[in-house]
N, C-alpha and C. Protein backbone atom coordinates (compact mmCIF):
# COMPACT_ATOMS: atom_id res chain seq x y z
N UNK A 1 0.82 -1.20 0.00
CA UNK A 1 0.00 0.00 0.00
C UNK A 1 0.86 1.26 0.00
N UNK A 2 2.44 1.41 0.96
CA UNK A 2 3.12 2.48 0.79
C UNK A 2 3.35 2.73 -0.61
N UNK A 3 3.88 1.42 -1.19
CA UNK A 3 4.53 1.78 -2.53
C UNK A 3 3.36 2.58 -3.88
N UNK A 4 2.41 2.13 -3.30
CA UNK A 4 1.03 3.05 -4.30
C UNK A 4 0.83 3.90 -3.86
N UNK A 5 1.10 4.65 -2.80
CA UNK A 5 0.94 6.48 -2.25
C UNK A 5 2.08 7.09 -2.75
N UNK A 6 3.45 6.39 -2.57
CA UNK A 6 4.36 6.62 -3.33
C UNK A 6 4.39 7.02 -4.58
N UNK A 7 3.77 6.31 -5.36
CA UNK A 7 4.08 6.34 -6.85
C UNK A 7 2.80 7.19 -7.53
N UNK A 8 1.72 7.17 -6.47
CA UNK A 8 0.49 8.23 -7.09
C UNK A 8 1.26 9.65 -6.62
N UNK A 9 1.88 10.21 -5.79
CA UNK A 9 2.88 11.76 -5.68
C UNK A 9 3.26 11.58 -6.49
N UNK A 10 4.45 10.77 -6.68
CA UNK A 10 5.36 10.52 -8.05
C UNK A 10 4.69 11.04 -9.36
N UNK A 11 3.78 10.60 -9.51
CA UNK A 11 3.12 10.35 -10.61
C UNK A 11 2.60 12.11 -10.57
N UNK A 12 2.21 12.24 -9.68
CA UNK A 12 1.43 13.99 -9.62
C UNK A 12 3.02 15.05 -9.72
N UNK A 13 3.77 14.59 -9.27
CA UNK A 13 5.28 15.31 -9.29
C UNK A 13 5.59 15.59 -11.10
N UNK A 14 5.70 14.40 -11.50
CA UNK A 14 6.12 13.94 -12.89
C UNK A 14 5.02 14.59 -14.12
N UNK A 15 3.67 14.76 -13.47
CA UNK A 15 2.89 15.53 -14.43
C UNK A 15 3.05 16.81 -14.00
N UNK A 16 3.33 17.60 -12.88
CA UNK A 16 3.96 19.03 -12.94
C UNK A 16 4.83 19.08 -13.72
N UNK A 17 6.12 18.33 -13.48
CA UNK A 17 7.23 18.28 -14.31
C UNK A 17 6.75 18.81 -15.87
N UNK A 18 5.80 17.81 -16.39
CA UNK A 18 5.59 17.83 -17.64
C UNK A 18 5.09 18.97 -18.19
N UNK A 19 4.03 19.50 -17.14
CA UNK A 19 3.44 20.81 -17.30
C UNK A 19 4.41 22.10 -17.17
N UNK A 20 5.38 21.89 -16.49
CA UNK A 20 6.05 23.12 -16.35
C UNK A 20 7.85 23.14 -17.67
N UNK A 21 7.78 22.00 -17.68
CA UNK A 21 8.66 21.68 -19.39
C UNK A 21 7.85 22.50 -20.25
N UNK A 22 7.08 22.12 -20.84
CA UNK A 22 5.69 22.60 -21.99
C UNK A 22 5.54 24.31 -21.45
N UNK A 23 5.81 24.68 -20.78
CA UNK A 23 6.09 26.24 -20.73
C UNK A 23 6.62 26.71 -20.49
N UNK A 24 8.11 25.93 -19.86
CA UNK A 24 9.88 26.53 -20.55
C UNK A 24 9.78 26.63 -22.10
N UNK A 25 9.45 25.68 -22.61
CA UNK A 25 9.49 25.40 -24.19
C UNK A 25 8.75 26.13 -25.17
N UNK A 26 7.34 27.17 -24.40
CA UNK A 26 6.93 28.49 -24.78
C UNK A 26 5.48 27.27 -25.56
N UNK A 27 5.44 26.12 -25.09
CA UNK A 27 4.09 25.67 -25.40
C UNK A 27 3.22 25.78 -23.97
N UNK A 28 2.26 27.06 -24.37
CA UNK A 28 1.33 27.31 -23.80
C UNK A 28 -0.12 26.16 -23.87
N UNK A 29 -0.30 25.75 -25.04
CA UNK A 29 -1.65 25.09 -25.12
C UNK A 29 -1.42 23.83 -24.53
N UNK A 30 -0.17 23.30 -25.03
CA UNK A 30 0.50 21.77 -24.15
C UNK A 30 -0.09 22.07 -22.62
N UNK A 31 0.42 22.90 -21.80
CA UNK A 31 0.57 23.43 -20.09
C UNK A 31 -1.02 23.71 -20.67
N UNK A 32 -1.79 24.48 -21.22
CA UNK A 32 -3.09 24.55 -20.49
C UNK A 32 -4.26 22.91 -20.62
N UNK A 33 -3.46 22.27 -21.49
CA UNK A 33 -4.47 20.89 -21.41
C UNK A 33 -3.80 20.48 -20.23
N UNK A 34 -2.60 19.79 -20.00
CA UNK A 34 -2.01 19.58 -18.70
C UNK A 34 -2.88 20.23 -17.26
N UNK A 35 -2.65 21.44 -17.39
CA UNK A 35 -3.48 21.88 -16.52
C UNK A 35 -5.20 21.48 -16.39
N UNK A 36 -6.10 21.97 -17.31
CA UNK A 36 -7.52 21.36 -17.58
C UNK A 36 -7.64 20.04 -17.05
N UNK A 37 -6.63 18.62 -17.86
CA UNK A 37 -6.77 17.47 -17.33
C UNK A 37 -6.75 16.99 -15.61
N UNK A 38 -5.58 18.17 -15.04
CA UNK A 38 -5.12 18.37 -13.25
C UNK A 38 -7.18 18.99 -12.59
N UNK A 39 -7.64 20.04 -13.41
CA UNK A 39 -8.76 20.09 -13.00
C UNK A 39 -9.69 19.24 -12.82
N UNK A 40 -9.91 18.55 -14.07
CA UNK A 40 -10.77 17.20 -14.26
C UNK A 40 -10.57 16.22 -13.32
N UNK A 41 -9.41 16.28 -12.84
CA UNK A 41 -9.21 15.28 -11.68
C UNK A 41 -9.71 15.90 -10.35
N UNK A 42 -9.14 16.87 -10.55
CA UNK A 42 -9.66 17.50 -9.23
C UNK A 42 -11.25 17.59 -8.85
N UNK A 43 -12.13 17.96 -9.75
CA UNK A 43 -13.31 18.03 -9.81
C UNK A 43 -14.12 16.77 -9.60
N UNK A 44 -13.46 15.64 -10.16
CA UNK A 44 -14.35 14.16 -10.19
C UNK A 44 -13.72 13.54 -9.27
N UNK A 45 -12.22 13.63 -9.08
CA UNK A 45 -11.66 12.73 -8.07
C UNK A 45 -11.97 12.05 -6.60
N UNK A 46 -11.68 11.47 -5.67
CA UNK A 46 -11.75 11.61 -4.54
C UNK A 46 -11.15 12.41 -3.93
N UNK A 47 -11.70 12.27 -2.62
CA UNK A 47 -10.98 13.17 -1.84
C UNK A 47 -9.47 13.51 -1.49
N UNK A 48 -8.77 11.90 -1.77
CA UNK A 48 -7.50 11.88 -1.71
C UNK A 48 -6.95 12.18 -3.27
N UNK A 49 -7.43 12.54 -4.49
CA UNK A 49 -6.87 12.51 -5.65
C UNK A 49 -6.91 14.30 -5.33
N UNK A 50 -8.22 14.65 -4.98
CA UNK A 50 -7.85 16.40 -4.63
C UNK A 50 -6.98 16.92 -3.72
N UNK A 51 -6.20 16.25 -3.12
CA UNK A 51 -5.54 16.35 -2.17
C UNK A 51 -4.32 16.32 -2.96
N UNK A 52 -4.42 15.46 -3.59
CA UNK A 52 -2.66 15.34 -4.29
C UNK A 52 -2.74 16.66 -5.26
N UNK A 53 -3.67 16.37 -6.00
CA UNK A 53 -3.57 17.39 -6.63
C UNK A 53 -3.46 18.91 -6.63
N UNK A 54 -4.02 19.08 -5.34
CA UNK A 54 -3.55 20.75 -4.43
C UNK A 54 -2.16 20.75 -3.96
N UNK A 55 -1.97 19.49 -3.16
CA UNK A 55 -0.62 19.69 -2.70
C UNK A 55 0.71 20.14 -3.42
N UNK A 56 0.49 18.71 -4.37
CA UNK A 56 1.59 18.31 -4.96
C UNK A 56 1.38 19.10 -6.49
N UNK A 57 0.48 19.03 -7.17
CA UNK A 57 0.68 19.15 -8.72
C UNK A 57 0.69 20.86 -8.60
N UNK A 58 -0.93 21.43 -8.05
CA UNK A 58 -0.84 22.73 -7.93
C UNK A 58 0.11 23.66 -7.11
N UNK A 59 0.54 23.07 -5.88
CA UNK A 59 1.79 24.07 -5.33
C UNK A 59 2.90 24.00 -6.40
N UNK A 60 3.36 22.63 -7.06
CA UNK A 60 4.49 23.06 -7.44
C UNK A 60 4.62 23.89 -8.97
N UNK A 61 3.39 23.75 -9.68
CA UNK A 61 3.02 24.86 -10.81
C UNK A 61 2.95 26.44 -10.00
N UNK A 62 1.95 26.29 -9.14
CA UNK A 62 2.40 27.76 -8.70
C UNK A 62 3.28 28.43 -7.75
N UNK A 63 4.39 27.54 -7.35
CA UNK A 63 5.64 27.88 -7.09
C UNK A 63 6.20 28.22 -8.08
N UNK A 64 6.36 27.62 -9.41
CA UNK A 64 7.01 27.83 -10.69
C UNK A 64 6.63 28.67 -10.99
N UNK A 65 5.20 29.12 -11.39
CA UNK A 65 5.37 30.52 -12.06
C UNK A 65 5.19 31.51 -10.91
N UNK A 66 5.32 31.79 -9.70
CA UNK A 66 5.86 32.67 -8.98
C UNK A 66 7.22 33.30 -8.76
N UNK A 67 8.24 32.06 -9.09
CA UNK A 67 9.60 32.44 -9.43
C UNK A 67 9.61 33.01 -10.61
N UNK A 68 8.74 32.43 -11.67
CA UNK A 68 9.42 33.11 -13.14
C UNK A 68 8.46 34.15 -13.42
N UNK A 69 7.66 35.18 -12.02
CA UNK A 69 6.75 35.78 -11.95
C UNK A 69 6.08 36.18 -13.33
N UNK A 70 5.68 34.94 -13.25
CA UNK A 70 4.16 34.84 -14.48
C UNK A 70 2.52 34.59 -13.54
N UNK A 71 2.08 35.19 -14.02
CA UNK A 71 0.78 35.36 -13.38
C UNK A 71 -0.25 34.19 -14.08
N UNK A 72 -1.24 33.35 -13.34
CA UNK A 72 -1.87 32.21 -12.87
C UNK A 72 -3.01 32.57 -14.41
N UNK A 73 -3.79 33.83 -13.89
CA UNK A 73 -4.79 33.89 -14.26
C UNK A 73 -5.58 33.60 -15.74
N UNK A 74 -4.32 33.52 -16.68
CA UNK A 74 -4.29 33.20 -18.41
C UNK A 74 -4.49 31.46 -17.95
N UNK A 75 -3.54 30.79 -16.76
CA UNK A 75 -3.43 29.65 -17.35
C UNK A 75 -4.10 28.69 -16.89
N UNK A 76 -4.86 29.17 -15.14
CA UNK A 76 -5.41 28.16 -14.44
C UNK A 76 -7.07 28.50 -14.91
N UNK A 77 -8.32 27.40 -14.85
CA UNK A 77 -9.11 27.04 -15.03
C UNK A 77 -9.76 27.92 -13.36
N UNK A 78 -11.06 28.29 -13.65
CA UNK A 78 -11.13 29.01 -12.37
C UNK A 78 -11.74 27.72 -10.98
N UNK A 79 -11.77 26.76 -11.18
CA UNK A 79 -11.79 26.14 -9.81
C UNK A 79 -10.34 25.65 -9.52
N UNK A 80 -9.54 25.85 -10.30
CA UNK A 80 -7.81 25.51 -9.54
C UNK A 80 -7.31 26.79 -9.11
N UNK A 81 -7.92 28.33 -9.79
CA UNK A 81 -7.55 29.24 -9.46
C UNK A 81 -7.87 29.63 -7.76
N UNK A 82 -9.43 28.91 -7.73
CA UNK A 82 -10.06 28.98 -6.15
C UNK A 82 -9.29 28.58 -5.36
N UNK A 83 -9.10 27.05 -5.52
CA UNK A 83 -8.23 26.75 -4.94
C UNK A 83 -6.51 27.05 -4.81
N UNK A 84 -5.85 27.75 -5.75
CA UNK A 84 -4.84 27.91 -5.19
C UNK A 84 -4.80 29.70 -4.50
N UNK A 85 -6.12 30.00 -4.59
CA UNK A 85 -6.18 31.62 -3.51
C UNK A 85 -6.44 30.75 -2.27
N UNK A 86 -6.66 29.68 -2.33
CA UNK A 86 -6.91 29.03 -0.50
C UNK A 86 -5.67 28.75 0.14
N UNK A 87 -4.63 28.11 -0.78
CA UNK A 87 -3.33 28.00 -0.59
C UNK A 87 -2.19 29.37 -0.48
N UNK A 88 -2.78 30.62 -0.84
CA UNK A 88 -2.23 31.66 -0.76
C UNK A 88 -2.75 32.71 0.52
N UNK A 89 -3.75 31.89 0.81
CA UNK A 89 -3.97 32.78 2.69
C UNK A 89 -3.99 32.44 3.51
């Protein structure tokens, strides 16, 4: 059972990764399906898939574009946007 909590972060780590490659690389539409699909999960998931997905996928996208101070609002879907103003107070 550890090794499947393990590898579902992993797995949410590795699709940030992917999402935040795809907009070093100046592909915007790549990062906004990436993103959309992170919503879709979030929205239908369980409780523990929204969980990963705030923690892990959405902090570390909006850690990233806070360093490369790019602003959220072009790229997040507005229920990830909700949620990451919950993570910002």
């Amino acid at each position: 059972m550890k090794n499947q909590v393990t590898n579902v972060f992993k797995n949410a780590e590795r699709f940030a990764e992917v999402t935040k490659k795809a907009l070093i690389a100046g592909n915007v539409q790549r990062a906004k399906k990436c993103i959309r699909i992170a919503e879709k999960l979030f929205v239908t998931g369980s409780t523990e898939t929204k969980g990963i997905i705030t923690n892990v996928y959405l902090y570390s996208i909006a850690s990233f574009l806070n360093v490369k101070h790019c602003t959220i609002s072009n790229l997040f879907p507005e229920v990830l946007k909700i949620e990451y103003a919950k993570q910002c107070h």
